[in-house]
Protein backbone atom coordinates (compact mmCIF):
# COMPACT_ATOMS: atom_id res chain seq x y z
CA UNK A 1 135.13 25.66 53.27
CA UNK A 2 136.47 21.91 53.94
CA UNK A 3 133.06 21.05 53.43
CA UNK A 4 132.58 23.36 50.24
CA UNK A 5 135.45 21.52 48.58
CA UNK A 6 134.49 17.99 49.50
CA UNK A 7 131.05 18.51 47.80
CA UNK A 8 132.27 20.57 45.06
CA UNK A 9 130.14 19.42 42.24
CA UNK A 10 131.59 17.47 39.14
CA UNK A 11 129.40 17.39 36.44
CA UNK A 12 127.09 20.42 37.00
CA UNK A 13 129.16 23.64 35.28
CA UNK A 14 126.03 25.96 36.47
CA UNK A 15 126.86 24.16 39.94
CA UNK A 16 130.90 25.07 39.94
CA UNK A 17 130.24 28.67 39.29
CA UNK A 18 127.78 29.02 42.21
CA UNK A 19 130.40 27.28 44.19
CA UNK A 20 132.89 29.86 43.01
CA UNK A 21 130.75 32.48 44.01
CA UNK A 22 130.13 31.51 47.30
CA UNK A 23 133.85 30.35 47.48
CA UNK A 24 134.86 34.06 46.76
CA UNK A 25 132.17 35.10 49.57
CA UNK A 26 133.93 32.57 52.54
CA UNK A 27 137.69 33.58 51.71
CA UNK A 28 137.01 37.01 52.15
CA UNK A 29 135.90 36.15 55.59
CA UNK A 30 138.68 33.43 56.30
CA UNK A 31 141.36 34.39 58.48
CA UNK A 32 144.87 33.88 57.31
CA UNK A 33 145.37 31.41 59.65
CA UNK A 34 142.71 29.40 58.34
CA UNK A 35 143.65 29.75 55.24
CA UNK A 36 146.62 28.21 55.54
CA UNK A 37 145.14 25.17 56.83
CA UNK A 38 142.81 24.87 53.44
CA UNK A 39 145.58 25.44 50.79
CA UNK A 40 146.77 22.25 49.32
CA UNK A 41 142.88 20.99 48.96
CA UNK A 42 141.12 24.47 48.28
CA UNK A 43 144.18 25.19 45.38
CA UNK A 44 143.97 21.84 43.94
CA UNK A 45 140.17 22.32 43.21
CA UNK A 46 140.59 25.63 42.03
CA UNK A 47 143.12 24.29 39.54
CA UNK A 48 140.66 21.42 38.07
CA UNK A 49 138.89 24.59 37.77
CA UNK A 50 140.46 26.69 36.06
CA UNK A 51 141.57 24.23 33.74
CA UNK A 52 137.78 23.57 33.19
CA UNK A 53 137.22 23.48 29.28
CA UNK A 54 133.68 25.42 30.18
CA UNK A 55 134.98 28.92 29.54
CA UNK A 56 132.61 30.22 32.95
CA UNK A 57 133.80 27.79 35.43
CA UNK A 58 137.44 28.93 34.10
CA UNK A 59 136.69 32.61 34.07
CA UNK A 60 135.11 32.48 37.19
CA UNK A 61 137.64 30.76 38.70
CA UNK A 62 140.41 33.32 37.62
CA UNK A 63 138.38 35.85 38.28
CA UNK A 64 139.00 35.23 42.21
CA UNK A 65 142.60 36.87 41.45
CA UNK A 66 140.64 40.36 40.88
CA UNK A 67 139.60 39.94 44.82
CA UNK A 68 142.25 42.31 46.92
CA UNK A 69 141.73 40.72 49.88
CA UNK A 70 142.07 36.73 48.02
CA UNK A 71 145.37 38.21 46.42
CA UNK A 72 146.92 39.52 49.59
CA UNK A 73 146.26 35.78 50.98
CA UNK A 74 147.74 34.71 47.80
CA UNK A 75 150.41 36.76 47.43
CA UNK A 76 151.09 35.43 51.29
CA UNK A 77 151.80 31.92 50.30
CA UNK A 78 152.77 31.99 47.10
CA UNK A 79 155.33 28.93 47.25
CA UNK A 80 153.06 26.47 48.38
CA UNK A 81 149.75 27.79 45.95
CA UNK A 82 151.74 28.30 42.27
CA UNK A 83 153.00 24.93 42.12
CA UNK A 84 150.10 23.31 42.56
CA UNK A 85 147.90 25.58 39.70
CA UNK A 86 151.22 26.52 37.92
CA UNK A 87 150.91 23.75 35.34
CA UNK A 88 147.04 24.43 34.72
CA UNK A 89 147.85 28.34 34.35
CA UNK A 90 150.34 27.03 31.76
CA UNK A 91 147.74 24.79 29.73
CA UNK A 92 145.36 27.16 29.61
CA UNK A 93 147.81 29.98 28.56
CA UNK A 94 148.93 28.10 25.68
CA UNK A 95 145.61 26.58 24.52
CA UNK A 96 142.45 27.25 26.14
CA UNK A 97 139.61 27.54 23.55
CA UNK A 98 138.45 30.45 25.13
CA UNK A 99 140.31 33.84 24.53
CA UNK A 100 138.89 35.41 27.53
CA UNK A 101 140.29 32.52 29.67
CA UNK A 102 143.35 32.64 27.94
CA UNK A 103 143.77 36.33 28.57
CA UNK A 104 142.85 35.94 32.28
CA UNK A 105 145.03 33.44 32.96
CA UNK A 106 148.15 35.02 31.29
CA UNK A 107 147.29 37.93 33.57
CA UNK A 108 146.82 35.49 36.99
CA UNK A 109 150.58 34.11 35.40
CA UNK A 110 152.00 38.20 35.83
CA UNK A 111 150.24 38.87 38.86
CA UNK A 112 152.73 35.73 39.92
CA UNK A 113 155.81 36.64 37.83
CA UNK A 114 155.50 40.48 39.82
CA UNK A 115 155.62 39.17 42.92
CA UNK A 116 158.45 36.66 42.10
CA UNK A 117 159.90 35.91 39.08
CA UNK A 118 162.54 33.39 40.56
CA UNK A 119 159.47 31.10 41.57
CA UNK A 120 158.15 31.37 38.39
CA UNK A 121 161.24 30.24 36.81
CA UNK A 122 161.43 27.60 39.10
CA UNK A 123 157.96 26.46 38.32
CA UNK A 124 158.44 26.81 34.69
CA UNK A 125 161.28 24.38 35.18
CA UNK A 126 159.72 21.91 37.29
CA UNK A 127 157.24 21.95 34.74
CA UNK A 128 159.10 21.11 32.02
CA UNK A 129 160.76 18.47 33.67
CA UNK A 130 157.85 16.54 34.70
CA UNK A 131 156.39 16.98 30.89
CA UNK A 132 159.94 15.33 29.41
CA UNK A 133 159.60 12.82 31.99
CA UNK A 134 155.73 12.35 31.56
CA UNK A 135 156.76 12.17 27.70
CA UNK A 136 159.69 9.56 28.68
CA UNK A 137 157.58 7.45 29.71
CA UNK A 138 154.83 7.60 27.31
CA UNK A 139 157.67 6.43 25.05
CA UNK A 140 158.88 3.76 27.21
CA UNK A 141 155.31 2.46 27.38
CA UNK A 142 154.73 2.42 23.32
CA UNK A 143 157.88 0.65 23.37
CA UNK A 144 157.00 -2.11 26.03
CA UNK A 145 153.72 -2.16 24.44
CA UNK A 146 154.80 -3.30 20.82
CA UNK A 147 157.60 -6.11 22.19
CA UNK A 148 154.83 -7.34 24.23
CA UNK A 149 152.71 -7.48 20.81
CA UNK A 150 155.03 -8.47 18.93
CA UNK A 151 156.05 -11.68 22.01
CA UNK A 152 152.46 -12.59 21.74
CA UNK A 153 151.91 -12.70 18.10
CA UNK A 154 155.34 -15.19 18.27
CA UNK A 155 153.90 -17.06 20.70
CA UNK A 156 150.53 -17.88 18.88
CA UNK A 157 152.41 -18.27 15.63
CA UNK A 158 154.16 -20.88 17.38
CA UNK A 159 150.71 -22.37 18.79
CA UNK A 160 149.44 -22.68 15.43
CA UNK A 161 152.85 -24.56 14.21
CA UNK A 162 151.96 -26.86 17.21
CA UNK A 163 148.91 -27.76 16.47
């Protein structure tokens, strides 16, 4: 699996899904013990996958949630896995091209909200603080941006006075 994810392919969307496939194959022969070893990594490429804009790397992605034995690991360590994917499932639930997707990923987003809704909520509000500060500073930087502009357009106005 650690070598799965360090190969994972990039570019190649016919790649990804035979990944996923043999992805869904190893977990359901991983121990829980070494599952917990692969989370942070294995969860962090699974959510540049689902937020794939290729609608079968996506699908094929959530579809891992349909897996009894993948949920049960899931459902195990639920704090440490949502966070990571929780702001992809949001993306995509909101505005993935694909309504399949879309309707996938609002169900992976129940699946969580049965198991616990306070993490959700906690989630949804981490989430929305890190897009107000994301946004905060996206405004900050326009505004840096144009004084540093508008210093360098004074300073070669007062180049060409010099000259």
């Amino acid at each position: 699996l650690k070598g799965m994810i360090k190969y994972w392919p990039q570019v190649n969307c016919q790649k990804e899904v035979m990944y996923l496939n043999e992805l869904e194959e190893l977990l359901e022969l991983t121990r829980p013990e070494e599952f917990k070893q692969l989370l942070t990594p294995l969860f962090r490429q699974l959510s540049a996958a689902i937020g794939s804009p290729h609608f079968q790397v996506a699908e094929r992605a959530l579809f891992l949630w349909h897996n009894e034995y993948i949920t049960s690991l899931v459902a195990e360590h639920r704090h440490e896995i949502l966070p990571i994917i929780f702001p992809v499932l949001i993306r995509n639930s909101e505005s993935h091209w694909n309504p399949t997707v879309n309707q996938l990923t609002v169900n992976v987003l129940k699946i969580f909200e049965e198991l616990e809704p306070n993490l959700v909520e906690q989630c949804e509000q981490q989430h929305q603080q890190n897009v107000k500060a994301k946004e905060a500073f996206q405004t900050k930087a326009v505004v840096v941006w144009a004084d540093l502009e508008k210093r360098y357009s004074e300073y070669k106005s007062k180049q060409e006075t010099n000259k």
